[in-house]
Protein backbone atom coordinates (compact mmCIF):
# COMPACT_ATOMS: atom_id res chain seq x y z
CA UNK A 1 0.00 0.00 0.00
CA UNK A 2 1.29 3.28 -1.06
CA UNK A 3 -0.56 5.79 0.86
CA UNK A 4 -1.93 9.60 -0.15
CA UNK A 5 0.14 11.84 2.24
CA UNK A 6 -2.05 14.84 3.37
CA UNK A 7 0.16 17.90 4.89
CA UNK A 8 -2.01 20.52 6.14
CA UNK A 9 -1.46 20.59 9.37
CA UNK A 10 2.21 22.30 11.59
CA UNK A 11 1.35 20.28 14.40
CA UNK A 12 0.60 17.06 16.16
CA UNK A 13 -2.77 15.71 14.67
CA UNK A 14 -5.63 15.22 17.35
CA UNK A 15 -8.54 13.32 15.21
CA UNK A 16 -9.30 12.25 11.63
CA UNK A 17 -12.79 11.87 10.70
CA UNK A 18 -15.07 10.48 7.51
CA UNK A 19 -18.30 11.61 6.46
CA UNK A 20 -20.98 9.15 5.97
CA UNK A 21 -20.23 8.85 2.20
CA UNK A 22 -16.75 9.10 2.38
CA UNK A 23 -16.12 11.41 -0.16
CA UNK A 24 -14.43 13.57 2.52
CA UNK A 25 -11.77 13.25 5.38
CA UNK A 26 -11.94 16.08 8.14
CA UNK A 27 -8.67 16.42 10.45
CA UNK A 28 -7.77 18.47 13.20
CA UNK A 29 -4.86 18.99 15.31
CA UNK A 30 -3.05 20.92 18.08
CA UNK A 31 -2.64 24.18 15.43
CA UNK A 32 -5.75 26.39 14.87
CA UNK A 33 -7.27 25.58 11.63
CA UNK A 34 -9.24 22.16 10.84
CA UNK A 35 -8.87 20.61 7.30
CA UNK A 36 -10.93 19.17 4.94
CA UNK A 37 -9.70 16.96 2.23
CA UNK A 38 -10.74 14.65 -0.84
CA UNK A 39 -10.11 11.48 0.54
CA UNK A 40 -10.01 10.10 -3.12
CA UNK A 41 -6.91 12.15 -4.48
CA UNK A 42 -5.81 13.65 -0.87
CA UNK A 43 -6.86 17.41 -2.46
CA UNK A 44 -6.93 19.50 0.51
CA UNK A 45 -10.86 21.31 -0.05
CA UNK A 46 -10.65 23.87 2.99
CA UNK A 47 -9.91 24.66 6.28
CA UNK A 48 -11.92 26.23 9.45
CA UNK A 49 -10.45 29.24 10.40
CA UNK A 50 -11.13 30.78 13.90
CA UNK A 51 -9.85 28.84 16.50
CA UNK A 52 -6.90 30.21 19.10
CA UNK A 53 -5.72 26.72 20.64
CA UNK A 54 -5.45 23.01 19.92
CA UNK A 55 -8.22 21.43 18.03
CA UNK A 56 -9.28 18.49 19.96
CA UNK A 57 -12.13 17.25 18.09
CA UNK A 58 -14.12 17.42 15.17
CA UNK A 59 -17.42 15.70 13.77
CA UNK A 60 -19.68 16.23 11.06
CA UNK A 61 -23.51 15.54 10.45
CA UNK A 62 -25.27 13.22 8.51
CA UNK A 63 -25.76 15.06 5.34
CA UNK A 64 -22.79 16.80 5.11
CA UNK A 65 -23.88 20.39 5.49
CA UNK A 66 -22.77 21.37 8.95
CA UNK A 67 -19.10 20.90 11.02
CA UNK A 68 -17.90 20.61 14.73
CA UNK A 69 -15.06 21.21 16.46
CA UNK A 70 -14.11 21.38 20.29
CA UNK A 71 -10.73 23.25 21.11
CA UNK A 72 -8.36 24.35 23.62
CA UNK A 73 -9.14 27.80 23.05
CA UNK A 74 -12.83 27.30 25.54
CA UNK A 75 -14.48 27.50 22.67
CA UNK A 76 -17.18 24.92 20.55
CA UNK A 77 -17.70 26.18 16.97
CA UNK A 78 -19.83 25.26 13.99
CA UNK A 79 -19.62 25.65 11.10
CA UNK A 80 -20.97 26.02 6.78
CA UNK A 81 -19.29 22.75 5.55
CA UNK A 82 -20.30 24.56 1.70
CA UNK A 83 -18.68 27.86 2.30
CA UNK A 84 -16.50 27.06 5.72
CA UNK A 85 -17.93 30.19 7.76
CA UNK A 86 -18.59 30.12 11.49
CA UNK A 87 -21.95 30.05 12.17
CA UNK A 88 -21.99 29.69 16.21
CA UNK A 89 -19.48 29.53 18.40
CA UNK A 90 -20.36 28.21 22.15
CA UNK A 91 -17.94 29.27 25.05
CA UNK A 92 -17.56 26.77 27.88
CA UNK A 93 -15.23 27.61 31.01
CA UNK A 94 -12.56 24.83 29.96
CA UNK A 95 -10.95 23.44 27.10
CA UNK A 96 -13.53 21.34 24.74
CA UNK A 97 -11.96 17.65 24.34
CA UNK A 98 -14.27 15.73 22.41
CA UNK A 99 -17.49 16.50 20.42
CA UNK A 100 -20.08 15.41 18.09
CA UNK A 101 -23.49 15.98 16.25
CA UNK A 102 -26.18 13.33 17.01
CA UNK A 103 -27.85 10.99 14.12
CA UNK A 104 -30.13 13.37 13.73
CA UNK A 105 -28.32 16.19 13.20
CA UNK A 106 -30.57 18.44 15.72
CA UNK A 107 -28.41 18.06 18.90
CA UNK A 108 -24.61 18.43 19.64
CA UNK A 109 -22.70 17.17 22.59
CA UNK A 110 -19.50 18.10 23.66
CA UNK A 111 -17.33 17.25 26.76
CA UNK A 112 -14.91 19.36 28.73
CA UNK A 113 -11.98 19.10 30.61
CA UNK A 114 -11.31 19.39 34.52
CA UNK A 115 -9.20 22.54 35.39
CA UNK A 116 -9.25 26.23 36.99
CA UNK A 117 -12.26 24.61 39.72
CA UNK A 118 -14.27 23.46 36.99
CA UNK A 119 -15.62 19.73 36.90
CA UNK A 120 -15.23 17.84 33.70
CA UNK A 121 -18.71 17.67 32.26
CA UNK A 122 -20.44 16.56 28.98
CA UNK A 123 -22.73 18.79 27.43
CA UNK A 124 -26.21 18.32 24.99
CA UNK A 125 -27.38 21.39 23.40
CA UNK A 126 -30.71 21.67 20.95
CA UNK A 127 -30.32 22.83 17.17
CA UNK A 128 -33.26 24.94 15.51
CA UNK A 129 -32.74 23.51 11.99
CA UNK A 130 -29.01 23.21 12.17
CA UNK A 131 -28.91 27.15 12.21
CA UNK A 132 -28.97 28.47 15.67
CA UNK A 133 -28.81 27.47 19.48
CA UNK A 134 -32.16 27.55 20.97
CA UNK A 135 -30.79 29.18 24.37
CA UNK A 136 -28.17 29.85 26.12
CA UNK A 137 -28.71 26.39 28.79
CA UNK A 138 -27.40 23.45 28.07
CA UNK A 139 -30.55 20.76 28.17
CA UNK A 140 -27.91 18.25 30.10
CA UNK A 141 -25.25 19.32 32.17
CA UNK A 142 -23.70 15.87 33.26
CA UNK A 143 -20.20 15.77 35.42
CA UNK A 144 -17.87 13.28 35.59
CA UNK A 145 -18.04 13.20 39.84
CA UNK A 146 -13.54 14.24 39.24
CA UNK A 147 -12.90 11.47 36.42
CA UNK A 148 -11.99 13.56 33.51
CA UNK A 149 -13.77 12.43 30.76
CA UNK A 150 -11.42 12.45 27.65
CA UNK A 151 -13.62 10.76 24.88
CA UNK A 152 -17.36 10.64 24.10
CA UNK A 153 -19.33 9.52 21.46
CA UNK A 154 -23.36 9.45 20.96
CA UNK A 155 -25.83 5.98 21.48
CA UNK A 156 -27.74 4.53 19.20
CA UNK A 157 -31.26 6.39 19.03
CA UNK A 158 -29.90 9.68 20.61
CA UNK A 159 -31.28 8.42 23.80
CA UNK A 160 -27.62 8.41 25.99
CA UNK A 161 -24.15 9.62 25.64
CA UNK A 162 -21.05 7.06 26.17
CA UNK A 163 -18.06 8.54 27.45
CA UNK A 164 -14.38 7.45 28.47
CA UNK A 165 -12.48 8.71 31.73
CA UNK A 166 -8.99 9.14 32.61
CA UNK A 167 -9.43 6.41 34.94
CA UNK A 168 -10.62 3.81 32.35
CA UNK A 169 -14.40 4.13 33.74
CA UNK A 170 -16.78 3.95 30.87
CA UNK A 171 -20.31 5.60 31.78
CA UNK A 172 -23.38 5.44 29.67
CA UNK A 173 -25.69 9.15 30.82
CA UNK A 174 -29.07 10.03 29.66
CA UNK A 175 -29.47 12.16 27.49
CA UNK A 176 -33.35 13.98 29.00
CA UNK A 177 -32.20 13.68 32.58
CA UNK A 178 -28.01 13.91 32.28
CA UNK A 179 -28.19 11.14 35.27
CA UNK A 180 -25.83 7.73 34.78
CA UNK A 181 -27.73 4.85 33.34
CA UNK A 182 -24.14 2.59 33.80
CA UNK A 183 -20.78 2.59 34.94
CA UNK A 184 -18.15 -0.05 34.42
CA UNK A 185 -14.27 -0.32 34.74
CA UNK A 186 -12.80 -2.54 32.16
CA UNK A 187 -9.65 -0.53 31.42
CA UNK A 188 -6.87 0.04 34.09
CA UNK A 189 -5.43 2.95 32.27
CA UNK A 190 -6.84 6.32 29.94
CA UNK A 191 -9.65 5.67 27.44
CA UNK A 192 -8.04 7.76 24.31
CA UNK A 193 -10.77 6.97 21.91
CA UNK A 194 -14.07 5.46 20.99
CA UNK A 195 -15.72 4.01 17.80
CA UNK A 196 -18.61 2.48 16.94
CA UNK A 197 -19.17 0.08 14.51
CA UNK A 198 -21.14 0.92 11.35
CA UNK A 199 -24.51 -0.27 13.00
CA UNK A 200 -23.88 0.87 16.19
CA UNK A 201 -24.43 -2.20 17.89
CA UNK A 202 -20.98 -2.40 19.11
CA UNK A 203 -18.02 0.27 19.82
CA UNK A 204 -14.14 -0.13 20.57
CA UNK A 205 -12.63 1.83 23.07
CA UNK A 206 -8.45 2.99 23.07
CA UNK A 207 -6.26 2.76 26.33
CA UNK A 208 -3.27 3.96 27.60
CA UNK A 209 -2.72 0.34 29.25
CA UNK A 210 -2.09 -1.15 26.28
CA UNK A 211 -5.18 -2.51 25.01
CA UNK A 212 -8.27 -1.83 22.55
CA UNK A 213 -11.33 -3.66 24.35
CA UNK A 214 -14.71 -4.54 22.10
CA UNK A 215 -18.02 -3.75 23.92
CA UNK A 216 -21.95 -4.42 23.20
CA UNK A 217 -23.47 -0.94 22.94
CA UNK A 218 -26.52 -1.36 24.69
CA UNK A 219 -25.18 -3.71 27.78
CA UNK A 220 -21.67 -2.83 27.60
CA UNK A 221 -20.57 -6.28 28.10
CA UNK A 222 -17.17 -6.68 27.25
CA UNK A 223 -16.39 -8.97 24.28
CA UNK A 224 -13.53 -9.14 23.29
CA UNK A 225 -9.58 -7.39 23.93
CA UNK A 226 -6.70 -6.71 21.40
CA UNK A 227 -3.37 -6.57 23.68
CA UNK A 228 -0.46 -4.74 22.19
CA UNK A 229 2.86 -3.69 23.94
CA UNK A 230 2.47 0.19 23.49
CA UNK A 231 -0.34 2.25 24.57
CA UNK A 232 -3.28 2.66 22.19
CA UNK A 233 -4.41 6.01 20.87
CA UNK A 234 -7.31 5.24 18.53
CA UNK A 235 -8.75 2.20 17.32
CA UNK A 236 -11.14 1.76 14.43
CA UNK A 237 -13.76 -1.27 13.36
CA UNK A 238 -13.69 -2.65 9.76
CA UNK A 239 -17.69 -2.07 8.38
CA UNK A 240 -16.63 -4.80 5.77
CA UNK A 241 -14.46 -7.71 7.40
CA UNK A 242 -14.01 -9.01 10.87
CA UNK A 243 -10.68 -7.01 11.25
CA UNK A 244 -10.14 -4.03 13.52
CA UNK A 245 -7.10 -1.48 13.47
CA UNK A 246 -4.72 0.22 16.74
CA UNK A 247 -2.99 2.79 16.49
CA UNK A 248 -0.80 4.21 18.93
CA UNK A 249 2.96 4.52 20.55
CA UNK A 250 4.97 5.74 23.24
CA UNK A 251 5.72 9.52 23.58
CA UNK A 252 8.89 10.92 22.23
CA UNK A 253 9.30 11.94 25.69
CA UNK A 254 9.18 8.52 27.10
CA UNK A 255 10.82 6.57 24.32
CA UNK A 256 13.96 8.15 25.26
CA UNK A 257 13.71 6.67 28.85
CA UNK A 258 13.30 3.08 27.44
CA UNK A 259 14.52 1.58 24.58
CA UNK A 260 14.90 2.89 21.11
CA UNK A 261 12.76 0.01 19.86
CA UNK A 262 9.83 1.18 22.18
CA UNK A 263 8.26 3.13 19.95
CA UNK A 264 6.59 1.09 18.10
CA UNK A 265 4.61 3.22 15.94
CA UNK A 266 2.87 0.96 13.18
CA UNK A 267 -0.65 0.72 12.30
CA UNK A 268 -2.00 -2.76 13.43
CA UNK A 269 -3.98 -5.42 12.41
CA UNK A 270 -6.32 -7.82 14.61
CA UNK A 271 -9.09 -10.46 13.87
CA UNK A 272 -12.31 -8.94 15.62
CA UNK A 273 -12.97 -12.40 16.81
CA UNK A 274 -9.67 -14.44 17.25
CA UNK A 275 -8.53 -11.11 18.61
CA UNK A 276 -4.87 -12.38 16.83
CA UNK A 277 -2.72 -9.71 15.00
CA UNK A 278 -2.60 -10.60 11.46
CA UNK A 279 -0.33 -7.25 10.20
CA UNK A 280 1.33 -4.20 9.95
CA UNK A 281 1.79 -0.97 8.21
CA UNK A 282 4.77 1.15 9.06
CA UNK A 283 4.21 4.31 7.65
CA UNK A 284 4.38 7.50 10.55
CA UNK A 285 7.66 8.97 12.16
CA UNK A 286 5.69 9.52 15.72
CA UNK A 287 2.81 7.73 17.46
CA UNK A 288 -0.33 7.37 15.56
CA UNK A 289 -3.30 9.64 17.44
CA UNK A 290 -6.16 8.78 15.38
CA UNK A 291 -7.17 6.14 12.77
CA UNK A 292 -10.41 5.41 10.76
CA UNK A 293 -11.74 3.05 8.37
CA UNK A 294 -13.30 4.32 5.00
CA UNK A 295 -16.94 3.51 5.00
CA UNK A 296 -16.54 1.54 2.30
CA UNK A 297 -13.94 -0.59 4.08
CA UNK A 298 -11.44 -0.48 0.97
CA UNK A 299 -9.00 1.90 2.69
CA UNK A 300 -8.12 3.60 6.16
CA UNK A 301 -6.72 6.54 7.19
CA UNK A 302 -4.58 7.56 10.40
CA UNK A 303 -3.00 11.22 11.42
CA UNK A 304 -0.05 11.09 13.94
CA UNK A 305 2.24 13.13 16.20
CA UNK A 306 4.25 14.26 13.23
CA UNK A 307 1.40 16.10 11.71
CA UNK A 308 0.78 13.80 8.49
CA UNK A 309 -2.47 11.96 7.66
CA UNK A 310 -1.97 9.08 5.40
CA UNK A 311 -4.88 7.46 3.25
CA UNK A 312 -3.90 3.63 2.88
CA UNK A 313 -5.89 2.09 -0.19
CA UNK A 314 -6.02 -1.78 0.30
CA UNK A 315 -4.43 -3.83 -2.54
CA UNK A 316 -6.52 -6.51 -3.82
CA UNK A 317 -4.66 -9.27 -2.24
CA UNK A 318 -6.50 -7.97 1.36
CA UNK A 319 -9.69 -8.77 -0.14
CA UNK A 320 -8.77 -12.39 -0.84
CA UNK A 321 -7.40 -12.68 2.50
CA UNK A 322 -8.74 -15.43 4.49
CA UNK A 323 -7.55 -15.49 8.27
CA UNK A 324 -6.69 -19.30 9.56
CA UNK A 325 -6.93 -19.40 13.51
């Protein structure tokens, strides 16, 4: 696989995202301006310009029209996919670490971090057409009881909110009432990411000890883990095959301290069910932060520390592949 190399970005990147078509690849990292790109040719369409900090997350709706993005700066903006202008911009008392539009495109929710006295909280706020807020208050105002919550992503129905903790908690909150429905510990380190699969019935969480763990949405039982010997940024489910893929690494900072092998910064392969590794891409000069399947399943893309994002297009020999346990 030769991938696209997509440059657009001075800094580490933070999050890579598809639309539901897949026409387009959104990134954002810890510079001010979020990108949009062909994911076919790697043709960089636009950036968001506005923020003053890190860009911690971004999302887009369902038809395509309307962008999110959480940043360092306080500050929760959307924005014209079509013509890239700002149309609101939410300020929150902390930095905004994850965010996201729900399937229905008429509610956000973003999360924010724990500093300056604040709790870390998760947020749901009401659209009026996908133009403006319809007040001021948040309808849920949920906190995290001192577990910062560093990744969140919407349930199925837009009836709860799943969200990861520095702690490894996971915690499922409603969405009408901002109470917890369910808690559970699975992880003994930092969740760093969560994806669902393409129905929703199941999502993968990222840790910093080392593991991706599989999860049913609506129990949260825990099905299956992928262990590794480096911590896991971001982890991503096929839509297409039984194959999910981890990305991830040690910090510069701490690769230094250990061995010069520790590293480890390859994209990786593992059966969804045999939970075996079955490859490898080497391909970034950093750790990998975020990675994500093409809806189609033929390719994937991950951004890492050393600000790249690289589209991988599968050769036809992965398609033929048949995994022997």
């Amino acid at each position: 696989m030769k991938p696209l190399l997509l440059h657009g970005h001075e800094r580490a990147i933070t999050q890579i995202k598809y639309n539901r078509e897949g026409d387009l690849l959104f990134s954002c990292a810890k510079d001010h301006t979020p990108n949009v790109w062909f994911s076919l040719n790697g043709e960089r369409l636009g950036t968001f310009n506005g923020h003053n900090g890190a860009v911690w997350g971004i999302d887009v709706n369902w038809d395509s029209t309307r962008v999110i993005t959480g940043a360092a700066d306080n500050t929760c903006r959307i924005w014209d996919l079509e013509t890239g202008t700002e149309i609101t911009t939410i300020s929150t008392e902390n930095a905004v670490r994850s965010c996201g539009f729900s399937y229905s495109g008429k509610q956000i929710m973003y999360t924010t971090d724990k500093s300056m006295g604040f709790e870390s909280s998760v947020y749901v706020f009401d659209l009026e057409a996908g133009k403006q807020l319809l007040g001021e208050d948040s309808l849920m105002k949920a906190q995290s009881s001192g577990n910062k919550i560093t990744s969140a992503i919407w349930g199925p129905l837009d009836e709860y909110i799943i969200t990861g903790h520095e702690n490894g908690d996971l915690v499922k909150w409603d969405v009408l009432t901002g109470n917890q429905i369910q808690r559970v510990q699975e992880h003994k380190g930092t969740i760093n990411d969560l994806q669902h699969y393409k129905d929703q019935s199941m999502f993968i969480t990222a840790s910093k000890d080392k593991t991706a763990k599989l999860f049913d949405t609506a129990t949260f039982e825990h099905l299956k883990t992928y262990k590794t010997e480096r911590p896991v940024n971001s982890a991503a489910i096929s839509p297409i095959r039984d194959h999910v893929v981890l990305g991830g690494g040690q910090e510069a900072m701490d690769v230094t301290t250990t061995s010069a092998r520790a590293g480890k910064f390859d994209a990786r392969f593992f059966h969804l069910v045999f939970e075996d590794e079955f490859g490898r891409v080497k391909d970034h000069f950093g750790p990998i932060n975020s990675v994500a399947f093409h809806p189609d399943g033929k390719s994937y893309s991950s951004g890492g520390e050393d600000g790249y994002v690289r589209v991988h297009v599968f050769d036809p020999p992965y398609f033929d592949f048949l995994f022997e346990c």
